[in-house]
Protein backbone atom coordinates (compact mmCIF):
# COMPACT_ATOMS: atom_id res chain seq x y z
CA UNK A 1 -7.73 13.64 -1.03
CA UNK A 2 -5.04 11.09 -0.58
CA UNK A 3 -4.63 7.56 -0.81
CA UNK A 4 -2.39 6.08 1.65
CA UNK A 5 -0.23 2.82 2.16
CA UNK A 6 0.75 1.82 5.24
CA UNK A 7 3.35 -1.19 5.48
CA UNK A 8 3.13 -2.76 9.47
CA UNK A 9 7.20 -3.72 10.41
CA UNK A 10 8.36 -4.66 6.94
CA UNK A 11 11.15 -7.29 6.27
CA UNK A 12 12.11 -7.19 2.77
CA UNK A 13 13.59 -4.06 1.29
CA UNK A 14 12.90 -5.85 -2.43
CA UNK A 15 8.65 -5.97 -1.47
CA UNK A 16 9.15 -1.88 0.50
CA UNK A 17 11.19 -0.83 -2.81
CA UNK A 18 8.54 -2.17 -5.53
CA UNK A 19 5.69 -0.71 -3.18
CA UNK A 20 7.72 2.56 -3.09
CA UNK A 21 8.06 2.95 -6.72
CA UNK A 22 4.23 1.98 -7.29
CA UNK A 23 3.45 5.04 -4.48
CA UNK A 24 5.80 7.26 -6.88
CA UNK A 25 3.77 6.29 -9.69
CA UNK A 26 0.36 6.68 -8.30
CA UNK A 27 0.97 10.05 -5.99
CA UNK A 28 -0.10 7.69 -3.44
CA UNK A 29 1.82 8.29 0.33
CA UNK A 30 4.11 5.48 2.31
CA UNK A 31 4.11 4.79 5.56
CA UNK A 32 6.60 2.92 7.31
CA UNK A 33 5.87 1.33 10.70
CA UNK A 34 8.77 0.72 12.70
CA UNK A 35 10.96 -1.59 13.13
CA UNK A 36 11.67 -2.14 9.45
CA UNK A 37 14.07 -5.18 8.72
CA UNK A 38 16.27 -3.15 6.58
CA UNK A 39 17.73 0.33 6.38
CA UNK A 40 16.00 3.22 4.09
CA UNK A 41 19.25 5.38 4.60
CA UNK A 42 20.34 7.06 1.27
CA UNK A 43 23.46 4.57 0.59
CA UNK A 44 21.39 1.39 0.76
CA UNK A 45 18.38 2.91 -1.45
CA UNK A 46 20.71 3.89 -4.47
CA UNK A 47 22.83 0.44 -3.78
CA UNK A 48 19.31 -0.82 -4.50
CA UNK A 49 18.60 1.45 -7.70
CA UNK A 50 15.69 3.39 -5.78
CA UNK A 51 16.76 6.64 -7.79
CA UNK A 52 12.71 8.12 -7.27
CA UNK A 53 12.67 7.85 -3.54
CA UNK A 54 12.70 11.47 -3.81
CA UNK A 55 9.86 11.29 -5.77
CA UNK A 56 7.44 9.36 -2.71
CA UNK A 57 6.00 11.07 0.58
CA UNK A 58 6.98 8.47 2.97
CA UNK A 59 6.24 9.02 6.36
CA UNK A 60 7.95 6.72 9.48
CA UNK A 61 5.80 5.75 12.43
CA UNK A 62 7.13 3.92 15.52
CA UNK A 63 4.58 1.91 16.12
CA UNK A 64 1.48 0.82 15.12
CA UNK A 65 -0.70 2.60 17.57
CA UNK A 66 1.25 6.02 16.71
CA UNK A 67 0.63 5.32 12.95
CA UNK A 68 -3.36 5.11 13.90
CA UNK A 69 -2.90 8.11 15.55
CA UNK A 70 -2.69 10.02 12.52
CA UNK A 71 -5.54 8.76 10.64
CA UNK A 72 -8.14 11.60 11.08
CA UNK A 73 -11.20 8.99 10.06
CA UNK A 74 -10.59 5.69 11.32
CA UNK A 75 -13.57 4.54 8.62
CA UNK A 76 -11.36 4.95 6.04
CA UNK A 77 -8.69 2.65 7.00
CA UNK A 78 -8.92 -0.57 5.00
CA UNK A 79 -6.99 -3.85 6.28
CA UNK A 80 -5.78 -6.06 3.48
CA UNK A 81 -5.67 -9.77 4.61
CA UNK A 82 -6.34 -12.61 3.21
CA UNK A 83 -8.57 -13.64 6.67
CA UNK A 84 -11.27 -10.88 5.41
CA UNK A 85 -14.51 -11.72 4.37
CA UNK A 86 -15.04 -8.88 1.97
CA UNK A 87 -13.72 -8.26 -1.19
CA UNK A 88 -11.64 -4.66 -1.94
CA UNK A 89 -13.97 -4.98 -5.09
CA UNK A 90 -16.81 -4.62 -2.72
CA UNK A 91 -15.92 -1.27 -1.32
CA UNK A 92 -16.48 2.23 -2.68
CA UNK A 93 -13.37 4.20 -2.57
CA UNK A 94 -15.05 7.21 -4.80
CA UNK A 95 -14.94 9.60 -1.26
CA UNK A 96 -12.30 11.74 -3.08
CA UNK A 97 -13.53 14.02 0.12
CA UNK A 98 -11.41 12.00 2.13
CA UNK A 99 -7.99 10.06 2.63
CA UNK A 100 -7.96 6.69 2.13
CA UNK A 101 -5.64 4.50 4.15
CA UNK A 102 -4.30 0.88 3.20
CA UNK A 103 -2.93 -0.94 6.10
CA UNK A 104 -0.44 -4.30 4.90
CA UNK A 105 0.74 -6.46 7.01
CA UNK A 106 4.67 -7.82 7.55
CA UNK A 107 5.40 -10.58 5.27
CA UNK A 108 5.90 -13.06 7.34
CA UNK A 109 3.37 -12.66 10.44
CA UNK A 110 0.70 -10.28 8.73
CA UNK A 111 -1.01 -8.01 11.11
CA UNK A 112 -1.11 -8.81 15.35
CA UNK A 113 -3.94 -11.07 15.96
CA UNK A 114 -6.02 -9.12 18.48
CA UNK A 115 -5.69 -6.16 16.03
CA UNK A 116 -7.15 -7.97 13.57
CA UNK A 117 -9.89 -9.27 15.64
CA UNK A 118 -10.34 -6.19 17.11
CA UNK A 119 -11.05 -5.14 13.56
CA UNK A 120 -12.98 -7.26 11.35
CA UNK A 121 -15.29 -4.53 9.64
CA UNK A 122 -11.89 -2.68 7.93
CA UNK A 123 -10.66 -5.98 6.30
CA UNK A 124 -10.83 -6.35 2.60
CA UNK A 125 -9.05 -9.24 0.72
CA UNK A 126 -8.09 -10.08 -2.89
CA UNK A 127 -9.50 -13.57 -3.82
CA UNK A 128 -7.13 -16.26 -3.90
CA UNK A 129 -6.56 -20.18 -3.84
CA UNK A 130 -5.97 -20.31 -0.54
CA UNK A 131 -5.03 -24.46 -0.94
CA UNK A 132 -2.00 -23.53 -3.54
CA UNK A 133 -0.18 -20.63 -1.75
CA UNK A 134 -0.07 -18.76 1.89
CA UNK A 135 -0.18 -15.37 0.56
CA UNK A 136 -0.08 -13.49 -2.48
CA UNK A 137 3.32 -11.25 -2.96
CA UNK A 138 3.09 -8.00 -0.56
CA UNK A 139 4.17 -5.85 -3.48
CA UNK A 140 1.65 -7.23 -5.89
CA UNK A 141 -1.30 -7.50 -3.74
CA UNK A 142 -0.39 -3.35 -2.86
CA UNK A 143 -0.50 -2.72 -6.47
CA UNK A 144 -3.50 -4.45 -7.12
CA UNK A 145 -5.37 -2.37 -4.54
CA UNK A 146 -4.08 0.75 -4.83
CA UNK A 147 -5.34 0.56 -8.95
CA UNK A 148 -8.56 -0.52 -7.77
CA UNK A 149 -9.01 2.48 -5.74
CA UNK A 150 -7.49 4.63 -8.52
CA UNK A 151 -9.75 2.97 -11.34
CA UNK A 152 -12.94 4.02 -8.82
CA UNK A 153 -11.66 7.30 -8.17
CA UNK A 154 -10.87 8.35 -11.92
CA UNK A 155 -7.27 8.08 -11.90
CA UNK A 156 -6.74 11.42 -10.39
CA UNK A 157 -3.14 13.45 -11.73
CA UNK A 158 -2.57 10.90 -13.23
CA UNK A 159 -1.03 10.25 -16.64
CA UNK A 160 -3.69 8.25 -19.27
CA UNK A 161 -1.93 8.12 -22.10
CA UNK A 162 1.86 8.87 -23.29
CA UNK A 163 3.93 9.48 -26.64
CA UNK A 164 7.28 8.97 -27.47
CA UNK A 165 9.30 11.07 -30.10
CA UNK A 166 9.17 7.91 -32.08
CA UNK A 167 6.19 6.41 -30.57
CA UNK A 168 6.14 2.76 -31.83
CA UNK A 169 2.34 3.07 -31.92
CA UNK A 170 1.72 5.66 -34.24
């Protein structure tokens, strides 16, 4: 099992880096759906500090369609937007059977509208006041998610607790 997060034409290599390093954290895989608004070539990621790209799975898809493609159980895609009716607190991500897939959309636009519509069962969304901002930071609202999912799931591989030589807690 795998979770997955899938960022639709992203524009800001700031929100893609953060999300990156949260993927790197969590053993959780990227994917990048073309066109990106920035490069991901090796001289701008370390001009940006990104010294654990190495460390994510990222995987580049053309287009939307092609990145569907590759999702062998369309039930498990989830579509975060803040136009769903149901809460990602409502699901059960505890299928550690299969890969789990977490679909954002570009920063400024979201996800196409007839996508969306086409798609109204797969949409989860993290409660918000909607009347004091648009949207909710694209890096923050992937790490809020992606812990959710993790918290269900056990936090698989992953790290619970941690000591330093001079641990300031013990």
């Amino acid at each position: 099992m795998t979770n997955h997060i899938a960022l639709f034409e992203p524009l800001m290599p700031a929100n893609t880096g953060n999300i990156a390093r949260t993927c790197a954290g969590t053993n959780t895989h990227l994917h990048l759906i073309e066109p990106l608004g920035f490069s991901t070539d090796d001289k701008h990621l370390m001009r940006a500090g990104l010294d654990y790209w190495d460390k994510v799975e990222v995987t580049y898809h053309k287009n939307l369609p092609a990145f569907l493609e590759t999702i062998p159980d369309l039930s498990k895609l989830y579509i975060v937007s803040k136009f769903a009716n149901k809460d990602y607190t409502d699901v059960d991500y505890q299928d550690t059977e299969a890969d789990h897939y977490f679909l954002f959309g570009k920063e400024t636009t979201g996800l196409p509208e007839p996508f969306m519509r086409q798609n109204p069962e797969k949409c989860i969304r993290i409660p918000q006041n909607d009347a004091n901002i648009r949207a909710l930071n694209l890096s923050n609202t992937a790490a809020i998610v992606i812990y959710e999912v993790l918290r269900q799931q056990g936090f698989p591989k992953l790290e619970r607790t941690h000591t330093y030589e001079n641990d300031k807690l013990k």
